[in-house]
C-alpha atoms as a PDB file:
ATOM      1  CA  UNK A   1       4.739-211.742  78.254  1.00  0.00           C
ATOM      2  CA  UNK A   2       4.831-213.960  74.913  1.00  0.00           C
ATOM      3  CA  UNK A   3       1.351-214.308  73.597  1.00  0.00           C
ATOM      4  CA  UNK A   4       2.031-217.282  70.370  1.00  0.00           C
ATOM      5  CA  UNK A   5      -0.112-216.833  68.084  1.00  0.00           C
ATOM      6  CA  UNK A   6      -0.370-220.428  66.814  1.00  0.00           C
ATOM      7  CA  UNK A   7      -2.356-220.883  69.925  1.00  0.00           C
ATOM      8  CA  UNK A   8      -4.738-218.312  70.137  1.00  0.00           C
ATOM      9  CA  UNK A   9      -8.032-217.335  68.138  1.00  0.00           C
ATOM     10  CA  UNK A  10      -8.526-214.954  65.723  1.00  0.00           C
ATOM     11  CA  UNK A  11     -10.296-212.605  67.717  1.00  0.00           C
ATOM     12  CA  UNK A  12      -7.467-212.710  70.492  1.00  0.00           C
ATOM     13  CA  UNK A  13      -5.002-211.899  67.622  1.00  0.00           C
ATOM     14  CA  UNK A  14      -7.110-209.006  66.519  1.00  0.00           C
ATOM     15  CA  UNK A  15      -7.916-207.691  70.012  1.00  0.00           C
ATOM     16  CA  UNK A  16      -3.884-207.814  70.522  1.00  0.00           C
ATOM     17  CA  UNK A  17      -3.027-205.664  67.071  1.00  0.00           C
ATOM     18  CA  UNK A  18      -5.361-203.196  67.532  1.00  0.00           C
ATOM     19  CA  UNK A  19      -3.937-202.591  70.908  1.00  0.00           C
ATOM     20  CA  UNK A  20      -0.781-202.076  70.138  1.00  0.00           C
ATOM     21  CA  UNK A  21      -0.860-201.029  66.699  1.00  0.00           C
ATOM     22  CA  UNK A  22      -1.791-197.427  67.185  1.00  0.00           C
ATOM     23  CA  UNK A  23      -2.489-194.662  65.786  1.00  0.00           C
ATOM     24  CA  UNK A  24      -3.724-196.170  62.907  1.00  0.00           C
ATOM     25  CA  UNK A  25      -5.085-193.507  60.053  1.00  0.00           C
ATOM     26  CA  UNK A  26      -9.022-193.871  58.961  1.00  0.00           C
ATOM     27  CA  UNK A  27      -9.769-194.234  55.536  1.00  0.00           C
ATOM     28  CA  UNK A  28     -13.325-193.235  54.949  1.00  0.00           C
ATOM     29  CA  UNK A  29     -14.178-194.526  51.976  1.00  0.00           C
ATOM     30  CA  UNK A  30     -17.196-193.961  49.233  1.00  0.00           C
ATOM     31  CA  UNK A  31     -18.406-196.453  46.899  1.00  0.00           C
ATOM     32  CA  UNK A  32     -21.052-196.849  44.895  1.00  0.00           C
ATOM     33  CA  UNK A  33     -22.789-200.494  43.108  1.00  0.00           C
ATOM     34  CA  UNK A  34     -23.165-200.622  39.498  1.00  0.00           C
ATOM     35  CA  UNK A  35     -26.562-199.503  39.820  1.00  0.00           C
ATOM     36  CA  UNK A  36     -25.351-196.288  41.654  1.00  0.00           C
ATOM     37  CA  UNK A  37     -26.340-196.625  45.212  1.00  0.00           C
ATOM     38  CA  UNK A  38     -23.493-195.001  47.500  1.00  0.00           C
ATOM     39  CA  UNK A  39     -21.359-196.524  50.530  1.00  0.00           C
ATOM     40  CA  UNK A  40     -19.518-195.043  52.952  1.00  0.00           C
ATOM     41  CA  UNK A  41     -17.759-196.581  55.844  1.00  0.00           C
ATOM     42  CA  UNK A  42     -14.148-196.000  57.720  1.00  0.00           C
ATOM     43  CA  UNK A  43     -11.630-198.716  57.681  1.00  0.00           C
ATOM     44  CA  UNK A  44      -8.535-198.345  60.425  1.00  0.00           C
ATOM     45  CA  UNK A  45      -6.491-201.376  58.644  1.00  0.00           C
ATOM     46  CA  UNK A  46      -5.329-198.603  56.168  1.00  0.00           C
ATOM     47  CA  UNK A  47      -2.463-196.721  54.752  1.00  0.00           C
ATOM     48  CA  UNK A  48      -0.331-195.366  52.004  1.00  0.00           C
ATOM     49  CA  UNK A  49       1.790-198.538  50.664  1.00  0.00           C
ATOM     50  CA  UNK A  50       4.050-196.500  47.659  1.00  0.00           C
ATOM     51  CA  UNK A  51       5.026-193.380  46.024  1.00  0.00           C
ATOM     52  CA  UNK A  52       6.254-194.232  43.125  1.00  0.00           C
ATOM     53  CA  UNK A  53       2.929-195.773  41.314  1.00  0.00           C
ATOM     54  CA  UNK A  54       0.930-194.080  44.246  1.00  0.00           C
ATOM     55  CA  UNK A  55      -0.350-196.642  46.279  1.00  0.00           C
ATOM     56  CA  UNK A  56      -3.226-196.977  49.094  1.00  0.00           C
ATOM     57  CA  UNK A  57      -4.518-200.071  51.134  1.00  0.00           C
ATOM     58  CA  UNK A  58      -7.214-200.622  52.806  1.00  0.00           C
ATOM     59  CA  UNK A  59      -8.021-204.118  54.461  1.00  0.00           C
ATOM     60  CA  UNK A  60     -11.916-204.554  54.941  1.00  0.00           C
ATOM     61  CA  UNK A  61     -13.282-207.365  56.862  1.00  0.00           C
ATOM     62  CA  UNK A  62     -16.724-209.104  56.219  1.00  0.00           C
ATOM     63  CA  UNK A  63     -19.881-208.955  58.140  1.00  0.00           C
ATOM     64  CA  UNK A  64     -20.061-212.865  58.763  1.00  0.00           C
ATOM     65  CA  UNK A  65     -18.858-215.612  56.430  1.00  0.00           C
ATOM     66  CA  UNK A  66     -18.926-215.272  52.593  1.00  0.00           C
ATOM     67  CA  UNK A  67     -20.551-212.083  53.271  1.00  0.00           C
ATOM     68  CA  UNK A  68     -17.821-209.171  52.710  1.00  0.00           C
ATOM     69  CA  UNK A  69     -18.799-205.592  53.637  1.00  0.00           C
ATOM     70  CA  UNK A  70     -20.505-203.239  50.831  1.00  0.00           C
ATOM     71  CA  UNK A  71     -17.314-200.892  50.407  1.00  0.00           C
ATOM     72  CA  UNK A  72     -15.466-204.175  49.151  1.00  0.00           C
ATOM     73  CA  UNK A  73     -18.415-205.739  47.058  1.00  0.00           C
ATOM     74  CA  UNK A  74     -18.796-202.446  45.427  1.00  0.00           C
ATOM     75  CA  UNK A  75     -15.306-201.828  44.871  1.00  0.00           C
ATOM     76  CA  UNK A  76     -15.177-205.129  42.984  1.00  0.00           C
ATOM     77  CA  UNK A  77     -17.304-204.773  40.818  1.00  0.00           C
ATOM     78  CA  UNK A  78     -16.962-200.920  39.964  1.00  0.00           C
ATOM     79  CA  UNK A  79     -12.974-200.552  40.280  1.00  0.00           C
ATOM     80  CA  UNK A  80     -13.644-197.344  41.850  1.00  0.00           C
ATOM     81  CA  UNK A  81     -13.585-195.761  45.298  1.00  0.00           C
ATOM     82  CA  UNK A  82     -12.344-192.444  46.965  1.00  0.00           C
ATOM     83  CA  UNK A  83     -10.486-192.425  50.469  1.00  0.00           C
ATOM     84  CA  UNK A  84     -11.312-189.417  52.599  1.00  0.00           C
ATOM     85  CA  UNK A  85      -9.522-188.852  55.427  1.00  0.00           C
ATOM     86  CA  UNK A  86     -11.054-188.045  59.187  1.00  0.00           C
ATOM     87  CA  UNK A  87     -10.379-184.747  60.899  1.00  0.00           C
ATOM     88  CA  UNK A  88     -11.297-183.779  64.594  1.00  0.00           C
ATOM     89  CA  UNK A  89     -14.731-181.986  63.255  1.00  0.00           C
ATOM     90  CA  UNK A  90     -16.203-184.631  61.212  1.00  0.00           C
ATOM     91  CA  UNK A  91     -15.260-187.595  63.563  1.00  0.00           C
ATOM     92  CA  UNK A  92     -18.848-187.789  64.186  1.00  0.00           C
ATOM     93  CA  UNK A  93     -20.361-188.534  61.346  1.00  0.00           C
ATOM     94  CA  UNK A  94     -17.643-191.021  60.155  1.00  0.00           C
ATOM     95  CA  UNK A  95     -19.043-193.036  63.429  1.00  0.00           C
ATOM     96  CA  UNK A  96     -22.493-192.808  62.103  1.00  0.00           C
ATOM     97  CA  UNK A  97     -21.308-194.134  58.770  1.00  0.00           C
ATOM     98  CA  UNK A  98     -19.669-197.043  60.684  1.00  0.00           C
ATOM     99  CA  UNK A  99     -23.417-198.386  61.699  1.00  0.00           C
ATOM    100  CA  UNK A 100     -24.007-201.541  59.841  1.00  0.00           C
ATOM    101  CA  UNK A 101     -27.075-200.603  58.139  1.00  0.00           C
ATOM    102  CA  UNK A 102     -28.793-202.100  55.036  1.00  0.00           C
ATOM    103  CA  UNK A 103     -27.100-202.228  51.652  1.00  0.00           C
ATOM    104  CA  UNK A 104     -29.824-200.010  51.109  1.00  0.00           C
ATOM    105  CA  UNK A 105     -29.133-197.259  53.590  1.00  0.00           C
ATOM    106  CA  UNK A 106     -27.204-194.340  52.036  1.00  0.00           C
ATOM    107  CA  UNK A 107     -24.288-193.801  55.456  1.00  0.00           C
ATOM    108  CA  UNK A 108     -24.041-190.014  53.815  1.00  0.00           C
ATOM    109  CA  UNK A 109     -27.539-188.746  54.014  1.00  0.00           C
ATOM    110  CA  UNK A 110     -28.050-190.782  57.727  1.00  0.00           C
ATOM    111  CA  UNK A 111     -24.713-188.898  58.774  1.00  0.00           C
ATOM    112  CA  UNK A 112     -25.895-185.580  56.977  1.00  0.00           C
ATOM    113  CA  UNK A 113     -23.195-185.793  54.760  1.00  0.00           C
ATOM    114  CA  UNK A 114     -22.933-183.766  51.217  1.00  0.00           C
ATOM    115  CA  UNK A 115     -20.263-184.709  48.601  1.00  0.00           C
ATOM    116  CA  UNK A 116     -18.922-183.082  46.209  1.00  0.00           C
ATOM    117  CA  UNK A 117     -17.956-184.547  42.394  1.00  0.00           C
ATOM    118  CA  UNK A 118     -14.831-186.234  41.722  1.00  0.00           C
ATOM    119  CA  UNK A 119     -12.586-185.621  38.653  1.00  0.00           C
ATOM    120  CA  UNK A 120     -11.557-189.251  37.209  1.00  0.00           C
ATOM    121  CA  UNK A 121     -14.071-191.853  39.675  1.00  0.00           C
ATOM    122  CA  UNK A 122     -17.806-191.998  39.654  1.00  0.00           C
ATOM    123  CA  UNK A 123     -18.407-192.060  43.827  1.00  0.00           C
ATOM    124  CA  UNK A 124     -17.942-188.978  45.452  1.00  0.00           C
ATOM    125  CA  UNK A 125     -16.082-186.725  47.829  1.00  0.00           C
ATOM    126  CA  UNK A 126     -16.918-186.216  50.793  1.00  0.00           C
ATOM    127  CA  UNK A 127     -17.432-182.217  50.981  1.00  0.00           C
ATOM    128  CA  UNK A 128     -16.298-182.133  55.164  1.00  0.00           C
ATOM    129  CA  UNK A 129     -13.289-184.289  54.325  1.00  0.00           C
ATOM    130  CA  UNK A 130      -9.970-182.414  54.370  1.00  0.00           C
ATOM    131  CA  UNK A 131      -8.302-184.234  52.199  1.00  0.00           C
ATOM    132  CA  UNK A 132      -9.832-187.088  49.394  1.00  0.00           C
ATOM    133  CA  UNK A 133      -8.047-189.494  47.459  1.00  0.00           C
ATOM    134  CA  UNK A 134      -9.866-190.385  44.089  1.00  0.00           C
ATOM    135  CA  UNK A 135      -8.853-194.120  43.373  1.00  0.00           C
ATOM    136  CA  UNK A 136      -9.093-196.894  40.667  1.00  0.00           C
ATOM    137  CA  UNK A 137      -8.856-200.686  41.836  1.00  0.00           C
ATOM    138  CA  UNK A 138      -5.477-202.200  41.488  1.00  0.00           C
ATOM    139  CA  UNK A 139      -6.211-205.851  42.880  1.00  0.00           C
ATOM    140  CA  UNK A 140      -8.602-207.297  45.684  1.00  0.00           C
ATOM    141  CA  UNK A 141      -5.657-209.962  48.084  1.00  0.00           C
ATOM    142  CA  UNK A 142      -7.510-212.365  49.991  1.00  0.00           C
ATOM    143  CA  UNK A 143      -6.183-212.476  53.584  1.00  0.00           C
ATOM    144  CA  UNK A 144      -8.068-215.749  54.896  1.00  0.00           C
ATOM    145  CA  UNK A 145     -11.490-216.148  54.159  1.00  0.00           C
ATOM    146  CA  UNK A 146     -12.813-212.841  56.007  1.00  0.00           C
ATOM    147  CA  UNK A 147     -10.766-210.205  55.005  1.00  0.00           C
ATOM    148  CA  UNK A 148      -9.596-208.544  51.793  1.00  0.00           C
ATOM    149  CA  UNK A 149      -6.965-205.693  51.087  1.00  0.00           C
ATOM    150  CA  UNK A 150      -8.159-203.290  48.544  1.00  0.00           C
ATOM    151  CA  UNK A 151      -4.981-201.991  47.175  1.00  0.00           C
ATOM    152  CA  UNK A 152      -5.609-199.077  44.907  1.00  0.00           C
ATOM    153  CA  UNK A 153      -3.811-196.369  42.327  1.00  0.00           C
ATOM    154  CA  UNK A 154      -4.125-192.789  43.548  1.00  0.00           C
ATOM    155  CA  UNK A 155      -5.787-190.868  40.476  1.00  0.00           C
ATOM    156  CA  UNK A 156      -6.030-187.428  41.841  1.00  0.00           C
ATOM    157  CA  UNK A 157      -6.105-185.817  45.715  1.00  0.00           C
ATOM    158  CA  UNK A 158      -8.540-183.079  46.338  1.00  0.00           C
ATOM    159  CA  UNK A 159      -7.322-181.044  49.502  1.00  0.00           C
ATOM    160  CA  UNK A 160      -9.186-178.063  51.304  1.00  0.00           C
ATOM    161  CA  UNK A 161      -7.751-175.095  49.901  1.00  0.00           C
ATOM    162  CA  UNK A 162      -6.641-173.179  53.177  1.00  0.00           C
ATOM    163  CA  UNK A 163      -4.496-176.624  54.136  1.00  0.00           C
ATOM    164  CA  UNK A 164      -2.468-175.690  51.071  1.00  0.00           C
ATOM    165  CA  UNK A 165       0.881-173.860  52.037  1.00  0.00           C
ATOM    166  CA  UNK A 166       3.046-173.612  48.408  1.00  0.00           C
ATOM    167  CA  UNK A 167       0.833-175.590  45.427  1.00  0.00           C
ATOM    168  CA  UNK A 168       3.670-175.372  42.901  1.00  0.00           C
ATOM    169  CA  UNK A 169       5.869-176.857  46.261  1.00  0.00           C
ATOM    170  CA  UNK A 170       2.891-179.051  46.884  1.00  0.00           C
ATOM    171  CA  UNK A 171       3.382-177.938  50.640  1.00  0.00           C
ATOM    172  CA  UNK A 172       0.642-178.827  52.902  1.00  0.00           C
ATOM    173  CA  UNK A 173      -0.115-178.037  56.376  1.00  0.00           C
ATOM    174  CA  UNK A 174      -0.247-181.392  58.167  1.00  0.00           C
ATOM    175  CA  UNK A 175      -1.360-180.129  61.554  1.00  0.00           C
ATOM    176  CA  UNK A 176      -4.155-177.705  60.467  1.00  0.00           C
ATOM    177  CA  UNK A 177      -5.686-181.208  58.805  1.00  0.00           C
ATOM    178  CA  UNK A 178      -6.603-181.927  62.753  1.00  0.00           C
ATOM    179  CA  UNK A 179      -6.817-185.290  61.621  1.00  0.00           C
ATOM    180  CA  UNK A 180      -7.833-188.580  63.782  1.00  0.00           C
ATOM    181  CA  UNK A 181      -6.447-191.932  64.301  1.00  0.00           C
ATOM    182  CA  UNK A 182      -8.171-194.781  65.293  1.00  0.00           C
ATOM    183  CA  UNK A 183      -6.556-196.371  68.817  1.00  0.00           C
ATOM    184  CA  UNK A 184      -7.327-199.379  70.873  1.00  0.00           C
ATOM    185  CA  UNK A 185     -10.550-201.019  72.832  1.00  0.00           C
ATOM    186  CA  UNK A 186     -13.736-200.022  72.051  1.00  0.00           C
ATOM    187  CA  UNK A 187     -14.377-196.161  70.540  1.00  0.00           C
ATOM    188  CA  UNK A 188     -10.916-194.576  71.289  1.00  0.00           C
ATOM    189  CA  UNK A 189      -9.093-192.315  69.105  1.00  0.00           C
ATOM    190  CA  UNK A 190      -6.648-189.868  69.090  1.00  0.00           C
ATOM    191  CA  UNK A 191      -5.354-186.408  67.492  1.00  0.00           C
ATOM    192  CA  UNK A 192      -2.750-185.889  65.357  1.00  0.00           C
ATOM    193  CA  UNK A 193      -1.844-182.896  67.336  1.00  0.00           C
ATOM    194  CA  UNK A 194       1.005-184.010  69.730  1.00  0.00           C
ATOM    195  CA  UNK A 195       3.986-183.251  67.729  1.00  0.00           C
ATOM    196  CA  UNK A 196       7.643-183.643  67.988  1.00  0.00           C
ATOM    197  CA  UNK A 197      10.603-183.106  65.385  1.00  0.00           C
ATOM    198  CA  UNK A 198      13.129-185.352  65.060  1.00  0.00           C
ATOM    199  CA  UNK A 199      15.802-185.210  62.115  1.00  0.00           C
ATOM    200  CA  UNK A 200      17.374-187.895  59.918  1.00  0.00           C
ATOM    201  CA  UNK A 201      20.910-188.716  60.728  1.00  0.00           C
ATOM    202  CA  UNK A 202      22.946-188.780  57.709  1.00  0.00           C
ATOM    203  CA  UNK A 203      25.339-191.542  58.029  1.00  0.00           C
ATOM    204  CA  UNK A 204      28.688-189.361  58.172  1.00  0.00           C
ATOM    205  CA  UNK A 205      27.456-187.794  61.172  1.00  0.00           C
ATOM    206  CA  UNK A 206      26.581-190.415  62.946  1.00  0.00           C
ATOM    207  CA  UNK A 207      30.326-192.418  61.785  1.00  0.00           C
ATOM    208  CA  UNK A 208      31.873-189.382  63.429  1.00  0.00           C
ATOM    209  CA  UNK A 209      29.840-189.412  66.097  1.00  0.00           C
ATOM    210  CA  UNK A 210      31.294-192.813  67.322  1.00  0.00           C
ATOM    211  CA  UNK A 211      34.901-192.451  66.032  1.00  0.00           C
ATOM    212  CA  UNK A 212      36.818-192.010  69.500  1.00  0.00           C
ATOM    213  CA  UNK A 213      37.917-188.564  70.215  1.00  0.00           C
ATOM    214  CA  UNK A 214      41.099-187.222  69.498  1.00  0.00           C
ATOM    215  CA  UNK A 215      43.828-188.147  71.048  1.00  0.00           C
ATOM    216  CA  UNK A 216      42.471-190.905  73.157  1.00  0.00           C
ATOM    217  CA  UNK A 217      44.156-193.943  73.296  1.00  0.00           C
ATOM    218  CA  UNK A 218      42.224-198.156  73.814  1.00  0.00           C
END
């Protein structure tokens, strides 16, 4: 079935990406205002964008018109923010920091959330987080008059020590993060734990593997 999207609302287009899009990584991100008051809330519009400077998005919507959420005000006007990512254990309390409370209304301490300090950003880590990402604002894109994706430099990554397989490799052991994605509808996620291996096919082998066999003849 074709659904154009020239002729549907926005909300029809959203409810149709988030659908199908899935599983979509959670970026759980702390902030903090100028005068210090912390944010945190988890964005599912999210992921890594480069290597090579490292790069991170996250697209955050707004509450109603001219009225963008507090992670992207405060990221504005700070430049700072940390991305912590969501295992199976603390999927909980990320849903209590999703609650649209009160600028005033610290997320961590309604969650019963501690952090922990980060190296090169003011906000901090979340201490339950697996991994963190500390990061410094690149640039704020406007995506219509609603959204805006917060594209950010990687400073430094803090992850939990017994997820480490080889530091000097910089090994880590992607399934014992139990992390969670974000799916469709209303409240469903999934686990990272469904795995399957599938190697790259250099392009010799895969030459070879269509040249006819030997001896055959059109």
């Amino acid at each position: 079935m074709l659904f154009d999207f020239a002729h549907m609302s926005p909300n029809d287009c959203y409810k149709l990406l988030v659908s199908t899009v899935v599983p979509r990584p959670i970026a759980w991100v702390v902030s903090q205002n100028s005068a210090g008051q912390l944010n945190a809330a988890p964005f599912s519009f999210f992921n890594a964008l480069a290597g090579d400077p490292p790069i991170v998005g996250v697209s955050m919507g707004s509450h109603g018109p001219g009225r963008p959420k507090d992670s992207r005000n405060n990221i504005r006007e700070t430049g700072q923010f940390v991305v912590n990512l969501v295992s199976e254990e603390n999927a909980e309390a990320m849903n209590v920091t999703a609650i649209e409370f009160d600028p005033s209304v610290n997320e961590l301490t309604e969650a019963g959330l501690t952090t922990l300090p980060s190296l090169h950003v003011k906000p901090p880590r979340i201490a339950a987080s697996p991994v963190a990402m500390e990061c410094e604002l690149m640039q704020i894109v406007d995506l219509g008059s609603s959204n805006g994706l917060v594209i950010g430099r990687v400073l430094a990554m803090h992850i939990r020590d017994e997820m480490v397989i080889d530091a000097k490799k910089h090994y880590i052991d992607t399934p014992k993060l139990k992390l969670i994605g974000r799916m469709h509808g209303s409240g469903w996620y999934a686990r990272a734990s469904d795995l399957f291996q599938m190697a790259r096919i250099p392009v010799g082998d895969w030459k070879r593997r269509m040249e006819p066999p030997a001896g055959s003849s059109d």
